[in-house]
C-alpha atoms as a PDB file:
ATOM      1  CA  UNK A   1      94.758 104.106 104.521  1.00  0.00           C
ATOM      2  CA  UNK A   2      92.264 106.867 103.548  1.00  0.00           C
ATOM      3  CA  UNK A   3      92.791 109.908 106.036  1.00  0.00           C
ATOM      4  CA  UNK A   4      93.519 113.255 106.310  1.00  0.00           C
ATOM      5  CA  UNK A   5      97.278 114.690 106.968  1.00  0.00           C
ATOM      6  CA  UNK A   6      96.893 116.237 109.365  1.00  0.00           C
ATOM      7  CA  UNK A   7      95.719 112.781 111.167  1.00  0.00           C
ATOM      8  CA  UNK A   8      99.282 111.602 110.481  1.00  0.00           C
ATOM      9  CA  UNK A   9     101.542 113.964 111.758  1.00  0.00           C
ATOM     10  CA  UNK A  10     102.008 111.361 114.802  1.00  0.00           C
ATOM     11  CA  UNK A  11     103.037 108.311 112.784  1.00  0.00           C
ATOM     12  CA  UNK A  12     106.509 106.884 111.837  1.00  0.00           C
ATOM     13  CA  UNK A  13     108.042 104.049 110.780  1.00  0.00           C
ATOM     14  CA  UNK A  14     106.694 101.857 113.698  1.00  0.00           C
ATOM     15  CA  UNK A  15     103.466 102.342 114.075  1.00  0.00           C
ATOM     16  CA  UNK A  16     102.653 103.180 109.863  1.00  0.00           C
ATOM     17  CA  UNK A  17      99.964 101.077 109.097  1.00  0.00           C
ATOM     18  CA  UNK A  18     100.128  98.134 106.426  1.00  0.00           C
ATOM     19  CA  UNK A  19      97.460  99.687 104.482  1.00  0.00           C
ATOM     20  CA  UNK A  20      99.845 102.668 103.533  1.00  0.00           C
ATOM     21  CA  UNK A  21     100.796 102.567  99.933  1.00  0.00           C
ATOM     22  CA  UNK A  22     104.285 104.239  99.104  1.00  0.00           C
ATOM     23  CA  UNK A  23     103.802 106.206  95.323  1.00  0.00           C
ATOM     24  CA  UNK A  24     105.824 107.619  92.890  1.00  0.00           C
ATOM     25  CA  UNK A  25     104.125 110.211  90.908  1.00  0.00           C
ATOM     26  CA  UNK A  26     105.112 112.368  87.535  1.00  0.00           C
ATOM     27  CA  UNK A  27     102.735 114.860  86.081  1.00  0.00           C
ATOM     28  CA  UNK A  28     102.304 118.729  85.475  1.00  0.00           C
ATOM     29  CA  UNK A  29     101.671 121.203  87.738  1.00  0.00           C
ATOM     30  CA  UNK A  30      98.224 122.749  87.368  1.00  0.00           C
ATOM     31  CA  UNK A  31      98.288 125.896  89.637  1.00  0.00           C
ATOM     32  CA  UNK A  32     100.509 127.321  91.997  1.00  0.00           C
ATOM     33  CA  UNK A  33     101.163 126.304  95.909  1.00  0.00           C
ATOM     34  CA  UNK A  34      98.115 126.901  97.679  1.00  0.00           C
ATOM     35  CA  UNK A  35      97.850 127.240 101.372  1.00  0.00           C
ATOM     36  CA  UNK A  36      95.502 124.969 102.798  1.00  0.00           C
ATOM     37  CA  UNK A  37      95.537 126.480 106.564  1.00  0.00           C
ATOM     38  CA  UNK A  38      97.929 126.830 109.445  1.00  0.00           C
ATOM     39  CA  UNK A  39      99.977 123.608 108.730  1.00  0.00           C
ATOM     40  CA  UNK A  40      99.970 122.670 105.059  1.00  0.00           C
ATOM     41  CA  UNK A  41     100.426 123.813 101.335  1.00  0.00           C
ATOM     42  CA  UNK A  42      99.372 122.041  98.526  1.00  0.00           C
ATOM     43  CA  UNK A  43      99.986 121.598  94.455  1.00  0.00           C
ATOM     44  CA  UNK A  44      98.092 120.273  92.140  1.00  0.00           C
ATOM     45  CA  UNK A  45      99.560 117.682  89.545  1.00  0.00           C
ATOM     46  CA  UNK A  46      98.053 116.401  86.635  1.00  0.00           C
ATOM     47  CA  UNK A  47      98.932 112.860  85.959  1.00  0.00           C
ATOM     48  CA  UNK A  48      98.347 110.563  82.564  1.00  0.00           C
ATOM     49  CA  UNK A  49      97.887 106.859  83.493  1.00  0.00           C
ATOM     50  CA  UNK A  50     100.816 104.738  80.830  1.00  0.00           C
ATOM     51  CA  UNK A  51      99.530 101.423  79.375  1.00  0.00           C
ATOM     52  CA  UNK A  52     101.126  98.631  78.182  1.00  0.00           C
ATOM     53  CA  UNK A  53     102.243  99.288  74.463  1.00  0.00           C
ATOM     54  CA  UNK A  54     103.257 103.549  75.442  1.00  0.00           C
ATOM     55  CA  UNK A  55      99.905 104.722  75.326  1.00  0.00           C
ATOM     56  CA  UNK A  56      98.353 106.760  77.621  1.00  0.00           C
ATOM     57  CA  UNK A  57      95.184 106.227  79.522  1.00  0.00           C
ATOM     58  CA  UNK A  58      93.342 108.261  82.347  1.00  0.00           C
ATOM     59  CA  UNK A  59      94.687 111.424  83.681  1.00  0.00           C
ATOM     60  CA  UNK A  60      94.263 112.448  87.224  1.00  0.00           C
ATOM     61  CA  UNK A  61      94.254 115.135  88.980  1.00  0.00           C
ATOM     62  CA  UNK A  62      96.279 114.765  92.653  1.00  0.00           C
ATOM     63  CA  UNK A  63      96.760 116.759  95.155  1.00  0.00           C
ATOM     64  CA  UNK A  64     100.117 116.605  97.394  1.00  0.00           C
ATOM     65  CA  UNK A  65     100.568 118.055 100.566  1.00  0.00           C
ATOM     66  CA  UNK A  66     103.290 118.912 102.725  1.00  0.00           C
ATOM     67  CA  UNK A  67     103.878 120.650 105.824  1.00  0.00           C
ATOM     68  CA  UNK A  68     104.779 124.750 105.995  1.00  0.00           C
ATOM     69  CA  UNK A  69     107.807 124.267 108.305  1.00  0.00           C
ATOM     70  CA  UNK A  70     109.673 121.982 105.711  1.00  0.00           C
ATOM     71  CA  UNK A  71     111.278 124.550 104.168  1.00  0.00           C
ATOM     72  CA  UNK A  72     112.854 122.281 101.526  1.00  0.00           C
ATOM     73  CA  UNK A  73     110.114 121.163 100.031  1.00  0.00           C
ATOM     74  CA  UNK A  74     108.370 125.038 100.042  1.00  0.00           C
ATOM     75  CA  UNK A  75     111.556 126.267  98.396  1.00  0.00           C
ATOM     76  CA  UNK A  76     111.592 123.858  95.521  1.00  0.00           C
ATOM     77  CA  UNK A  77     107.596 123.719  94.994  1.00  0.00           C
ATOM     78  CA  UNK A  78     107.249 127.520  95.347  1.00  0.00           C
ATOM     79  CA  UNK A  79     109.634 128.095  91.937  1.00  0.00           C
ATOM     80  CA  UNK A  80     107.247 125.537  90.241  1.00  0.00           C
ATOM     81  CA  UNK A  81     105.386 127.594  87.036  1.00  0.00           C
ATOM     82  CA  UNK A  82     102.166 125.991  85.733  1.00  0.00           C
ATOM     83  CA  UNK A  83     103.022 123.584  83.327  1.00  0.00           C
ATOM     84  CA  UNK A  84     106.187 122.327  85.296  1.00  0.00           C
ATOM     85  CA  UNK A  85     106.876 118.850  85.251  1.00  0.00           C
ATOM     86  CA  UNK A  86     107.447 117.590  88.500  1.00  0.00           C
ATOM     87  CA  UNK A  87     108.214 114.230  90.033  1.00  0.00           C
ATOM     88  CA  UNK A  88     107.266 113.515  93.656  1.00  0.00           C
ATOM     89  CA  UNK A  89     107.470 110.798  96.268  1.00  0.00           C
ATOM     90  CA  UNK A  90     105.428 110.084  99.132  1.00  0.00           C
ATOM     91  CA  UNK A  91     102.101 108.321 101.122  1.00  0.00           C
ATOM     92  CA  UNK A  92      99.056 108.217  98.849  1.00  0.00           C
ATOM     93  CA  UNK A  93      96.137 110.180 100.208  1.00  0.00           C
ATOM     94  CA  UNK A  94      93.178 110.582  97.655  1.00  0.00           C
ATOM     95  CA  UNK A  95      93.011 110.290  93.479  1.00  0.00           C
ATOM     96  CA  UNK A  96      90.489 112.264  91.541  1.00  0.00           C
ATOM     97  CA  UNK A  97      89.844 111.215  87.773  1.00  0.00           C
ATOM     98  CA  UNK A  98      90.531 114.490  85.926  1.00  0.00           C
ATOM     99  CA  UNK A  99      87.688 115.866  83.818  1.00  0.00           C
END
């Protein structure tokens, strides 16, 4: 599923459609939280694609939102430097190949 966040505040478990892919993501954070408007902040991670054999191939550049009023998630993101290597769970939204 291709959409914006803010077009899935309403779903849950039971009504999550099958197209929704689950990731797991590890990279380095390329700028501070931003905030995107009156419901979300956002980080930027850079991510290096691993191939077979240890080697790495394409970075990318993704961005992860999450809502203002988790405070757990602000709290942890917001001590984030540049540089910091985070790991990060979630619903994929949109990958950008890094120039």
């Amino acid at each position: 599923i291709i959409a914006n966040a803010r077009d899935l505040i309403d779903m849950n478990q039971e009504n999550l459609p099958i197209s929704s892919i689950s990731t797991f993501v590890m990279g380095f954070a390329t700028e501070p939280v931003q905030s995107d408007d009156e419901l979300f902040k956002s980080i930027n991670i850079l991510v290096t694609e691993f191939i077979k054999g240890g080697s790495s191939g394409k970075k990318f550049l993704i961005k992860c939102r999450y809502l203002k009023s988790d405070k757990r998630i602000d709290k942890k993101l917001v001590r984030a430097r540049k540089s910091s290597n985070l790991m990060i769970t979630g619903e994929t939204y949109t990958i950008k190949k890094a120039d």
